[in-house]
N, C-alpha and C. Protein backbone atom coordinates (compact mmCIF):
# COMPACT_ATOMS: atom_id res chain seq x y z
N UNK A 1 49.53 45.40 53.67
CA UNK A 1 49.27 45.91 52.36
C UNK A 1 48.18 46.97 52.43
N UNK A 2 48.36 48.04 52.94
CA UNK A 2 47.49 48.80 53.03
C UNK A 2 47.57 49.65 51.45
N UNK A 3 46.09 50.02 51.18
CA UNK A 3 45.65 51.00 49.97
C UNK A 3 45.21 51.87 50.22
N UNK A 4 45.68 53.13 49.94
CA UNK A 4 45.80 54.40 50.28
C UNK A 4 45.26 54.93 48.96
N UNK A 5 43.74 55.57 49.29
CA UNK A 5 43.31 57.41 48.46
C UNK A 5 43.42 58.26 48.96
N UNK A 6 43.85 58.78 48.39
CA UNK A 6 44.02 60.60 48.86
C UNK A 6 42.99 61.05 47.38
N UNK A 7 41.88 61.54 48.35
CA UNK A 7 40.56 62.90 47.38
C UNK A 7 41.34 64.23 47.89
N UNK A 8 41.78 65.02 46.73
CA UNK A 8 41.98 66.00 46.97
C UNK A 8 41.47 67.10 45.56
N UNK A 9 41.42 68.38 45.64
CA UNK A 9 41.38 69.31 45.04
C UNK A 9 42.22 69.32 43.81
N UNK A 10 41.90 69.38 42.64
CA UNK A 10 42.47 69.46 41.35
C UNK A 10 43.25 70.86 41.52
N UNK A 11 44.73 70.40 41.42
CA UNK A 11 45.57 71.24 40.72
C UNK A 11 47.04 71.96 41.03
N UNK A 12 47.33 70.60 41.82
CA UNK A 12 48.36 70.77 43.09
C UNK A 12 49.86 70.23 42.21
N UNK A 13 50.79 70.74 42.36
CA UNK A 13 51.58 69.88 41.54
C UNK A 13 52.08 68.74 41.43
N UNK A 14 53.12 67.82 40.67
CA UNK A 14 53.45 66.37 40.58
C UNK A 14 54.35 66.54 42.06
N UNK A 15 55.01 67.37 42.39
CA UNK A 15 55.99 67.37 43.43
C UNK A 15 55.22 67.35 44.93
N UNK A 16 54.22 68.30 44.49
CA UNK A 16 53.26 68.04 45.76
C UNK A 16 52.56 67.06 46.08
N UNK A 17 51.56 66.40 45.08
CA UNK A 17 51.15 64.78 45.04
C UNK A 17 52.30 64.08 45.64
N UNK A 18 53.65 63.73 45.13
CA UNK A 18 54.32 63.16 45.37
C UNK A 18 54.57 63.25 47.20
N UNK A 19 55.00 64.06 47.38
CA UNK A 19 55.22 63.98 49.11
C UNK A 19 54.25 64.09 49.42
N UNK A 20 52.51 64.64 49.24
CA UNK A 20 51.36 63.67 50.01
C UNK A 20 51.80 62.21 50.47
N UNK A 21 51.88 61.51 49.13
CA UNK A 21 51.79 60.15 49.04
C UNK A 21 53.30 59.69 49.95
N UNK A 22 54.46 60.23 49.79
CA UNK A 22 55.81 59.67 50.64
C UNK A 22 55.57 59.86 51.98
N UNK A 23 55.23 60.99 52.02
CA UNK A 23 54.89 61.14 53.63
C UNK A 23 53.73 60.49 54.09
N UNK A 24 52.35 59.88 54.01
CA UNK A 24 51.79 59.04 53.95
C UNK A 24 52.46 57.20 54.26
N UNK A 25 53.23 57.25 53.08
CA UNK A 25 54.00 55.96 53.10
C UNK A 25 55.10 55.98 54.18
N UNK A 26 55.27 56.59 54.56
CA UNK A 26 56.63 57.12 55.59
C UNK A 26 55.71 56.98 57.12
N UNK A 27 54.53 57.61 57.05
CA UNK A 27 53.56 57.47 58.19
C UNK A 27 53.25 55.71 58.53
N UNK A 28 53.09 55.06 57.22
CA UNK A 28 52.24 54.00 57.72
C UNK A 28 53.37 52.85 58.26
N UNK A 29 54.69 52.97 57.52
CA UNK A 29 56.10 52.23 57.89
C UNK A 29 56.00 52.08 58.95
N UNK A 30 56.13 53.79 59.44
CA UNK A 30 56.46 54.10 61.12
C UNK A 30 55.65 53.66 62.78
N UNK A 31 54.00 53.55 61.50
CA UNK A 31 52.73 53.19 62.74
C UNK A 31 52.59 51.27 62.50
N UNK A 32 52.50 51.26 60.99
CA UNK A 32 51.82 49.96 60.72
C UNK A 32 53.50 48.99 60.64
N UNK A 33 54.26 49.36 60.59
CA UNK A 33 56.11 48.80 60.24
C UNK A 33 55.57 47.66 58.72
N UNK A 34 54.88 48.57 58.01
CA UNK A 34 55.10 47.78 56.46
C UNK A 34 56.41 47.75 55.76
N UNK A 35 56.44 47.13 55.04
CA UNK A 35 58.02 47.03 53.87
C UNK A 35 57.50 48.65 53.21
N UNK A 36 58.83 49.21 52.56
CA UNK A 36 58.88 50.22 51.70
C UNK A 36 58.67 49.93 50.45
N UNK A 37 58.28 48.59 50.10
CA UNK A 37 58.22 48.43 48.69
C UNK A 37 56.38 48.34 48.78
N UNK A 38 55.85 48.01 49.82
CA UNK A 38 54.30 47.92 49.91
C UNK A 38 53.86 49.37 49.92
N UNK A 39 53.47 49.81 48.28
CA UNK A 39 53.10 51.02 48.22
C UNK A 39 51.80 50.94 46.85
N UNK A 40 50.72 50.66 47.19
CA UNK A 40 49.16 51.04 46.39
C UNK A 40 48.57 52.07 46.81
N UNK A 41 49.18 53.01 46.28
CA UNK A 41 48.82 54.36 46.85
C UNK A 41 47.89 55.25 45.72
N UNK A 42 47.23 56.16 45.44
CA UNK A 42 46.69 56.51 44.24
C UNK A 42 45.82 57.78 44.70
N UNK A 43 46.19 58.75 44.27
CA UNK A 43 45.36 60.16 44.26
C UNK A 43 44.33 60.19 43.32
N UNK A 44 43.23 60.87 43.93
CA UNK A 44 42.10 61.15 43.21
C UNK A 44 42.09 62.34 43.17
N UNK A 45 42.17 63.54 42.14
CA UNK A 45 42.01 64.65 42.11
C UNK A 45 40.13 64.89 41.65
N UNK A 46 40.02 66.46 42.46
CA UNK A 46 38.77 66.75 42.12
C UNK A 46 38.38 67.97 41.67
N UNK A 47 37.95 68.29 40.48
CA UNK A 47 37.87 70.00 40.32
C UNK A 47 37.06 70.35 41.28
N UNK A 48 37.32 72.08 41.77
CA UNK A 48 37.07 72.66 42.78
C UNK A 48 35.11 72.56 43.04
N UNK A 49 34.55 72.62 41.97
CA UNK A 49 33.04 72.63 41.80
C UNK A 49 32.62 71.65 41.96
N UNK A 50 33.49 70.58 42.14
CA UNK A 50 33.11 68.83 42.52
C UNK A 50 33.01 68.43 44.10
N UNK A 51 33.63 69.30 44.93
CA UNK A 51 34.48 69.17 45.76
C UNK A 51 33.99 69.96 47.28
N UNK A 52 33.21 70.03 47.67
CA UNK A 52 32.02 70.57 48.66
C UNK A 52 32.96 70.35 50.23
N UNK A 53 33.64 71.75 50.16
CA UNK A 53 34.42 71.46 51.69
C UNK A 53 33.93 71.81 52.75
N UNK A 54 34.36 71.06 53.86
CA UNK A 54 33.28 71.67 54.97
C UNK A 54 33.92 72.97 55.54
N UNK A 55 33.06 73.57 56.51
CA UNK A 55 32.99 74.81 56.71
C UNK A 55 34.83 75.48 57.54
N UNK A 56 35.52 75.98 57.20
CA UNK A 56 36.51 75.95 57.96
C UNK A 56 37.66 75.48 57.62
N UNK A 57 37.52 74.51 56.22
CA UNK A 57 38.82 73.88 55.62
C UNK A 57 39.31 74.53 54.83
N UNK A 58 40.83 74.86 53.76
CA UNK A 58 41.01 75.22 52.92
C UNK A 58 41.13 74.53 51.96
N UNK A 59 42.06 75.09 50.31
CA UNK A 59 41.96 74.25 49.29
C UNK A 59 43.02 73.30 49.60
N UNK A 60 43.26 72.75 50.89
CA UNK A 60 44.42 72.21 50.75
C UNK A 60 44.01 71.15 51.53
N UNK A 61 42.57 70.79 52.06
CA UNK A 61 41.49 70.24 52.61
C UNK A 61 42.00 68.52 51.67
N UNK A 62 41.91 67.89 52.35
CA UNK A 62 42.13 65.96 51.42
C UNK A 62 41.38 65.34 52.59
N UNK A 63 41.33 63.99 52.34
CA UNK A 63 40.37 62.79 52.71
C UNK A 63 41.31 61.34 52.36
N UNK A 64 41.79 60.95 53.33
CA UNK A 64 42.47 59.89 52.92
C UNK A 64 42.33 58.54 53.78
N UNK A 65 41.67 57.93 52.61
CA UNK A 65 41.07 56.40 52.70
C UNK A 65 42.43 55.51 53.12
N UNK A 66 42.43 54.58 54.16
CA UNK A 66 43.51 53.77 54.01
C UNK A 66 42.42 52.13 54.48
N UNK A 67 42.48 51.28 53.41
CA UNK A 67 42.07 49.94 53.59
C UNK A 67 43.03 49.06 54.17
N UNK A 68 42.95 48.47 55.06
CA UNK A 68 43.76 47.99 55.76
C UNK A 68 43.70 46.31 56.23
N UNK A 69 44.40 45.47 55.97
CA UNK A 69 44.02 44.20 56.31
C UNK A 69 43.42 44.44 58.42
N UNK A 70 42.65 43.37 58.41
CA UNK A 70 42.55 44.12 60.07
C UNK A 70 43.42 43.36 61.15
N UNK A 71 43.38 43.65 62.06
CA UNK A 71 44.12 43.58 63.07
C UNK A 71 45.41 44.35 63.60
N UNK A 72 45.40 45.44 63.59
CA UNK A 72 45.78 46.58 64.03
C UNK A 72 45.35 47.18 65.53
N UNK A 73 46.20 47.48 66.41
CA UNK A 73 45.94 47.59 67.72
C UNK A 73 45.23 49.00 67.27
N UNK A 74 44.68 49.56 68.72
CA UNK A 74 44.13 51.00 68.57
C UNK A 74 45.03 51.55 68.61
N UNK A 75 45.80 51.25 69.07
CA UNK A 75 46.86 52.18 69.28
C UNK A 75 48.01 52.58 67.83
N UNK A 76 47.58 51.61 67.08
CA UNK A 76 48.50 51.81 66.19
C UNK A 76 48.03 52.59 65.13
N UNK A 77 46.38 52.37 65.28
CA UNK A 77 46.00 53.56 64.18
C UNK A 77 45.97 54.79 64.88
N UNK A 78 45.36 54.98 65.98
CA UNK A 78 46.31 55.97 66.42
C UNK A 78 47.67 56.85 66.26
N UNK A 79 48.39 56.23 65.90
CA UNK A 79 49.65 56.88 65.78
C UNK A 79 50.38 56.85 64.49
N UNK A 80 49.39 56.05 63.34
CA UNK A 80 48.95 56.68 61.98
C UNK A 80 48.44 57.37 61.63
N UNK A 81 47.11 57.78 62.07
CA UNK A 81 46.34 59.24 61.94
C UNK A 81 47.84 60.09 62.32
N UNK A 82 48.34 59.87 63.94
CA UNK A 82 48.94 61.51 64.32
C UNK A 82 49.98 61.63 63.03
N UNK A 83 51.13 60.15 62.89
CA UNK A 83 51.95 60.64 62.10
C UNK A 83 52.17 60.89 60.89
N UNK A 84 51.10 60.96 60.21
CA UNK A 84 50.59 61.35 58.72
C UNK A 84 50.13 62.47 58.66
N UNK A 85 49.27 62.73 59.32
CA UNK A 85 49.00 64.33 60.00
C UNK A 85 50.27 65.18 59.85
N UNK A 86 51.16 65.11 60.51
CA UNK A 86 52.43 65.26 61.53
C UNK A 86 53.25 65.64 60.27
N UNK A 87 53.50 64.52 59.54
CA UNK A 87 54.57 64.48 58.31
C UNK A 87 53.68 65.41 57.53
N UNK A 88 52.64 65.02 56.90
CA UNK A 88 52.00 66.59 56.13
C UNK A 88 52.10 67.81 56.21
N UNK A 89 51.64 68.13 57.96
CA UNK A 89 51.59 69.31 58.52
C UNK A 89 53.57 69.73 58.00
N UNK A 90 54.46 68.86 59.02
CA UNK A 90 55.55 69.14 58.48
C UNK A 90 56.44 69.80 57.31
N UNK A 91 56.04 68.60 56.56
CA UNK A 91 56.70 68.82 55.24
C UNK A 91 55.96 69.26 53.73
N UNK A 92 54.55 69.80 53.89
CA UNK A 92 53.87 70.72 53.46
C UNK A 92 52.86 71.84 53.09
N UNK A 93 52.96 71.98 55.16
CA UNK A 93 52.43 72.90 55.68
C UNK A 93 51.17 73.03 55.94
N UNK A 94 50.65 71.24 55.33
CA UNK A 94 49.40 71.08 55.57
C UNK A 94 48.51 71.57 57.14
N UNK A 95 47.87 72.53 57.63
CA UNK A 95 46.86 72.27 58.95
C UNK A 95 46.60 70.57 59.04
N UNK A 96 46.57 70.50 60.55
CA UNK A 96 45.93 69.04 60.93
C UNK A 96 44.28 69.36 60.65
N UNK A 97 43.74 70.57 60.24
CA UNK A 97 42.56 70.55 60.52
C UNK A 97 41.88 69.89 59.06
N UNK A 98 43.56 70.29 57.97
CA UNK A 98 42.91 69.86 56.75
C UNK A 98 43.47 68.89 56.31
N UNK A 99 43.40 67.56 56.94
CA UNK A 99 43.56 65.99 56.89
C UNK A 99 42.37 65.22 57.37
N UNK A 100 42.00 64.71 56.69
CA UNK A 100 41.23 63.78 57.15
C UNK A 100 41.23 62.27 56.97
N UNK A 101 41.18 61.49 58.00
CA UNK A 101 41.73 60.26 57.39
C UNK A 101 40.82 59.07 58.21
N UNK A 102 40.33 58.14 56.95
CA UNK A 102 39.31 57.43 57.47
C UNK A 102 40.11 55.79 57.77
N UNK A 103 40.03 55.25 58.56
CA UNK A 103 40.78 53.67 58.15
C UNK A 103 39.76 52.14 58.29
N UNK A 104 39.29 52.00 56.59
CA UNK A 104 38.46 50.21 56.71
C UNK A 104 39.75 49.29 57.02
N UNK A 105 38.38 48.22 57.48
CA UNK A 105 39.48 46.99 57.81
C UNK A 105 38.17 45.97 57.07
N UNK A 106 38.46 45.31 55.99
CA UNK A 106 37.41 44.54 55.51
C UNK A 106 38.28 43.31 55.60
N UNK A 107 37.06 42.29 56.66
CA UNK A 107 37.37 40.85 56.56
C UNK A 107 38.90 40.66 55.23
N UNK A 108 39.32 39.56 55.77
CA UNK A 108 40.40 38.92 54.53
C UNK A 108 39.47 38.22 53.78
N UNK A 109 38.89 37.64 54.09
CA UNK A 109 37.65 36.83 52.81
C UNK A 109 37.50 38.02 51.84
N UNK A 110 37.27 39.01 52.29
CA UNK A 110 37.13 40.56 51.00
C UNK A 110 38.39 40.61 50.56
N UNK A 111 39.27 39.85 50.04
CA UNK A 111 40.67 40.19 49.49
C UNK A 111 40.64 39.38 48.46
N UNK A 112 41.00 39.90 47.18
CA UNK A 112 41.46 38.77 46.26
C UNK A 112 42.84 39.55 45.74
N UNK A 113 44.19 38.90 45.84
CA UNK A 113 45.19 38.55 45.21
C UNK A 113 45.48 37.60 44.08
N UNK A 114 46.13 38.10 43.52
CA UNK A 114 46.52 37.21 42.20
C UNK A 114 45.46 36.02 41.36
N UNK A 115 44.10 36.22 41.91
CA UNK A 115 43.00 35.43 41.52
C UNK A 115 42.80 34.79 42.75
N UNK A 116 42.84 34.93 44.08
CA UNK A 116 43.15 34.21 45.23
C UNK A 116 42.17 34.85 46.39
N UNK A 117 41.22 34.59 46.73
CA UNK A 117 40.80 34.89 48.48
C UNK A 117 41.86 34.79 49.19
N UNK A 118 42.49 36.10 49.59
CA UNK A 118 43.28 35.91 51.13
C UNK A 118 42.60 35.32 52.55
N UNK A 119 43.38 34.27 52.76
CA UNK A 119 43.15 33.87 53.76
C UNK A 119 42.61 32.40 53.80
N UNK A 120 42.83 32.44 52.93
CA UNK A 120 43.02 31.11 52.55
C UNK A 120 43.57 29.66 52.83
């Protein structure tokens, strides 16, 4: 059950949000083999004056949080970073330079479902 933000730049269209987020979800299937219906995904847009990019990125520059239950080989986030990257770069021309992607793994005791501590 991974939860996915994408911080990006205010003002991209619904079609473009949209394949951020599919290709993202398409990345994590392929690295993490989640179900296609496990999708808490949610964009944060930011107006441009909010939004302090580092030196070298364009407006097409994002930051994408993925919380992750833990236990995930290295290798597998590994090959979530590349193929999210990969599918972006792909299918909307995103630079790898302007992805950035961070991945928590907070204890299951940090989980509550349905009123529930996972792990229970």
């Amino acid at each position: 059950m991974p939860l996915v933000r994408v911080e990006m730049i205010k003002g991209k269209s619904p079609e473009y949000k949209k394949s951020v987020l599919t290709n993202i979800h398409e990345g994590l299937m392929e690295s993490f083999d989640i179900a296609d219906w496990d999708r808490f995904q949610r964009i944060v847009e930011i107006s441009p004056e909010d939004f302090e990019l580092p030196e070298g990125k364009t407006k097409d520059f994002m930051i994408i949080e993925l919380t992750v239950f833990p236990g995930r080989t290295k290798e597998q986030k590994r090959k979530a970073i590349e193929t999210i990257t990969g599918k972006l770069h792909d299918s909307l021309g995103i630079a790898p330079t302007d992805v950035f992607i961070v991945i928590n793994e907070p204890p299951l005791e940090n989980w509550g479902m349905a009123g529930k501590q996972k792990g229970e």
